[in-house]
N, C-alpha and C. Protein backbone atom coordinates (compact mmCIF):
# COMPACT_ATOMS: atom_id res chain seq x y z
N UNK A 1 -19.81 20.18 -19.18
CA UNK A 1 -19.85 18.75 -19.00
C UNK A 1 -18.87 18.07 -19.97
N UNK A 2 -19.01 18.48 -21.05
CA UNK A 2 -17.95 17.97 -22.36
C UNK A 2 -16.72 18.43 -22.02
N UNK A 3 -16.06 19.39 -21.31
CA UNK A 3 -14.72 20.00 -21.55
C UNK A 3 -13.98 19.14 -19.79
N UNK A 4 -15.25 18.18 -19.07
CA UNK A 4 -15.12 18.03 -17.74
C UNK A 4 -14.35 16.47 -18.67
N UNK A 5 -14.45 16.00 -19.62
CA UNK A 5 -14.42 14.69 -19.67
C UNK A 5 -13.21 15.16 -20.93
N UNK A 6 -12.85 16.21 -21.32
CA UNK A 6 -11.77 15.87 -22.18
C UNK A 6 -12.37 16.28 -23.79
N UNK A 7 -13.53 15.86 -24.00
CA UNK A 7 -14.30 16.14 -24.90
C UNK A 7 -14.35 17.74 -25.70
N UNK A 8 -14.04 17.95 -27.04
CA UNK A 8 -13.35 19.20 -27.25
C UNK A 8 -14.84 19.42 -27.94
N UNK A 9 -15.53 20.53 -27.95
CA UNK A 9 -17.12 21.05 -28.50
C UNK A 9 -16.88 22.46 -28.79
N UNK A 10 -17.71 22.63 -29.33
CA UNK A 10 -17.74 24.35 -29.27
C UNK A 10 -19.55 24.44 -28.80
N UNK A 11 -19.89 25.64 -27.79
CA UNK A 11 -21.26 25.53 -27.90
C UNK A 11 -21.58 26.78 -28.25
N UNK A 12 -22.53 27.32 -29.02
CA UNK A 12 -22.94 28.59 -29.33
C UNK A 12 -24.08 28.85 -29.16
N UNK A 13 -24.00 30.23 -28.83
CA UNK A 13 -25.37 30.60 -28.53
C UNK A 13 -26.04 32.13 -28.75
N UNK A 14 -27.16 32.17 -29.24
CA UNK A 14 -27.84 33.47 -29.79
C UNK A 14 -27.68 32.94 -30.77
N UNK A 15 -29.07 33.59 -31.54
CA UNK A 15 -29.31 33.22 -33.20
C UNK A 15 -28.52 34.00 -34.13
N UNK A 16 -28.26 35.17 -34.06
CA UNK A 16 -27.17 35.96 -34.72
C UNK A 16 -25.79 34.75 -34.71
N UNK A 17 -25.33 34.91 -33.10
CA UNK A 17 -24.05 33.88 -33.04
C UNK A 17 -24.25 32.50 -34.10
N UNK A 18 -25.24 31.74 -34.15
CA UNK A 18 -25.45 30.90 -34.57
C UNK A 18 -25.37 30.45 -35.81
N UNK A 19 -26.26 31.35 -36.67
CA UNK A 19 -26.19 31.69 -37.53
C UNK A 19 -25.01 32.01 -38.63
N UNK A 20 -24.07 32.57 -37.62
CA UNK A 20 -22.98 32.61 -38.04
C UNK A 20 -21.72 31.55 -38.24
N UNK A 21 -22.01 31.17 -37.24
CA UNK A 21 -21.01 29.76 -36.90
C UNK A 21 -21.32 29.43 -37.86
N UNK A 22 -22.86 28.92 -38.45
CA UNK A 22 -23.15 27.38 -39.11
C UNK A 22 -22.62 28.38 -40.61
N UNK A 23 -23.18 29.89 -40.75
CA UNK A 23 -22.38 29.90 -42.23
C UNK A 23 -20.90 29.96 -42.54
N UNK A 24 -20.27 30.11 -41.35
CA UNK A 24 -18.65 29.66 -41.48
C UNK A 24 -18.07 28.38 -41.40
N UNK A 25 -19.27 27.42 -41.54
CA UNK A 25 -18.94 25.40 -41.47
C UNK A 25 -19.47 25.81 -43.40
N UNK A 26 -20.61 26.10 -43.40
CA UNK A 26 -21.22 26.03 -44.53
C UNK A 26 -21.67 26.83 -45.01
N UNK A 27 -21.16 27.32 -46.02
CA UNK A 27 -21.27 28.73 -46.77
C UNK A 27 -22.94 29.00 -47.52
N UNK A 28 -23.70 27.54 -48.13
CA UNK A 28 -24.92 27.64 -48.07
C UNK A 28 -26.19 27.31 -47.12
N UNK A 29 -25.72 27.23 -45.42
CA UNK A 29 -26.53 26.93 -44.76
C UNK A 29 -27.49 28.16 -45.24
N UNK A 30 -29.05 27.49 -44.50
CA UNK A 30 -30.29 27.69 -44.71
C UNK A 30 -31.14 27.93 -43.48
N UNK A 31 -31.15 26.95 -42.76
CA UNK A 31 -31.87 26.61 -41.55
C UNK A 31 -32.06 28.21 -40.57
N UNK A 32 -33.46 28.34 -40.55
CA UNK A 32 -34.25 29.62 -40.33
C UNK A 32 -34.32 29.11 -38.57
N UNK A 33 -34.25 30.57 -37.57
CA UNK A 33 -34.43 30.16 -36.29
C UNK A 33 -33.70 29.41 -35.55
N UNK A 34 -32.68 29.14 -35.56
CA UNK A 34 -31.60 28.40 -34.55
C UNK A 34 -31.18 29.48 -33.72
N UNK A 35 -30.87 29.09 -32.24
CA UNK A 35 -30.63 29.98 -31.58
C UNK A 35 -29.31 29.06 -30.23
N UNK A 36 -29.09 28.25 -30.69
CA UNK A 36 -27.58 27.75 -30.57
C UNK A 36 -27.31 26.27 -31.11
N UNK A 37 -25.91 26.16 -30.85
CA UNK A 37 -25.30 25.25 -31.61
C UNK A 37 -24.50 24.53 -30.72
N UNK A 38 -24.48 23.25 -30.81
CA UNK A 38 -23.49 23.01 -29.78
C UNK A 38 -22.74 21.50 -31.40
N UNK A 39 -21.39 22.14 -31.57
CA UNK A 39 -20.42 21.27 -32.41
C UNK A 39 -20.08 20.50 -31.44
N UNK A 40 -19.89 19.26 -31.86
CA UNK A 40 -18.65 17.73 -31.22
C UNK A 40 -17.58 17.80 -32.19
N UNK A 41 -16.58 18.17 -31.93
CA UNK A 41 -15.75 18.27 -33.05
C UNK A 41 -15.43 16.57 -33.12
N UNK A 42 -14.57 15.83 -31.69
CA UNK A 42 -14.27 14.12 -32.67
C UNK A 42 -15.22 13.26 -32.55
N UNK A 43 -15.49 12.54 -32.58
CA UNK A 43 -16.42 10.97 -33.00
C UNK A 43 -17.50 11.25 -33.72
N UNK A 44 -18.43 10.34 -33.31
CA UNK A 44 -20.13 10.43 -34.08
C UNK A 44 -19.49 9.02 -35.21
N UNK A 45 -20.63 8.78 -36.31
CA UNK A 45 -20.67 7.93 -36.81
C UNK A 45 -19.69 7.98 -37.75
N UNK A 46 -19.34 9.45 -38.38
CA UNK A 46 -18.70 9.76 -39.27
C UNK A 46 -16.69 9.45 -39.18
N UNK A 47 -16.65 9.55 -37.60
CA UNK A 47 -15.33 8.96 -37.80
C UNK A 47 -15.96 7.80 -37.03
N UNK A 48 -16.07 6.22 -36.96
CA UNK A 48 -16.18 5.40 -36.24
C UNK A 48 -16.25 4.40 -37.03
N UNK A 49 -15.19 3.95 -38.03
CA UNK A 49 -15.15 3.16 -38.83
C UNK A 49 -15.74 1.62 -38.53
N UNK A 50 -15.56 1.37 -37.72
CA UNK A 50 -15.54 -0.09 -37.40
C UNK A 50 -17.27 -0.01 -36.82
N UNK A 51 -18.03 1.07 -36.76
CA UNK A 51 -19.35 0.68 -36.52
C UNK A 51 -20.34 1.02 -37.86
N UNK A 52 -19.30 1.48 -38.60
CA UNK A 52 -19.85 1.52 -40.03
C UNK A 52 -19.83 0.49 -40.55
N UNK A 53 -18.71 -0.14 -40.79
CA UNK A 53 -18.34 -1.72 -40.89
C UNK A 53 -19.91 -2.97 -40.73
N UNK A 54 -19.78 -2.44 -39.17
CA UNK A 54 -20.74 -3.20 -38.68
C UNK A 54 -22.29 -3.15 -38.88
N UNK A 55 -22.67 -1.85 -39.56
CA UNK A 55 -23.98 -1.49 -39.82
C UNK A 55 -24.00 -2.16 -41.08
N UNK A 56 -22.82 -2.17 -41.41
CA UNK A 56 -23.02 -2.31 -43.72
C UNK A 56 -23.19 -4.04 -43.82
N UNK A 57 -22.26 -4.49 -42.54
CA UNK A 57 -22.88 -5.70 -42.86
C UNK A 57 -24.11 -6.31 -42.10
N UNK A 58 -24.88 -5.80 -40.98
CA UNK A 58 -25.93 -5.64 -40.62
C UNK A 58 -26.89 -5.75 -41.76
N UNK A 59 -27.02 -4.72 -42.76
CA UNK A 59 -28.03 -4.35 -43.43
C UNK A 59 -27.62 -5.82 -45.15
N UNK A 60 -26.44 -5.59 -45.15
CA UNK A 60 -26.43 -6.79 -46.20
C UNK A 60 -27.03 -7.94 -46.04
N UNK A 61 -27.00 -8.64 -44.18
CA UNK A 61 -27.14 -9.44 -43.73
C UNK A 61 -28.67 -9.95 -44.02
N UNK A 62 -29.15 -8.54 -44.13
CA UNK A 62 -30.81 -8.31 -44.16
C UNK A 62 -31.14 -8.48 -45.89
N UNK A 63 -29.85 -8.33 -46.60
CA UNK A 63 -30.36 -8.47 -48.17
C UNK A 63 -30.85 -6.93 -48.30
């Protein structure tokens, strides 16, 4: 569905596989029992400046 729209992901699957992925993002992952992963590599909140923007002054707004 993601690769139908352009959208670049990785999805993984099996807990071994999994497991692995997340300790090659993060060398001290932890998280017991995952048995896939599905990465979004662009957007989310983390690149979306301008709705960060908009939350920070949201919450100031609030004091």
């Amino acid at each position: 569905q993601q690769k139908a729209i352009g959208y670049e992901s990785v999805f993984v699957e099996g807990a071994k596989a999994s497991m692995d992925y997340m300790k090659g993002l993060f060398d001290d992952w932890q998280a017991q029992g995952i048995t896939s992963v599905l990465h979004e590599k662009p957007g989310g909140y983390s690149n979306n400046t301008r709705a960060m923007y908009g939350l920070a002054g949201k919450a100031e707004g609030e004091g």
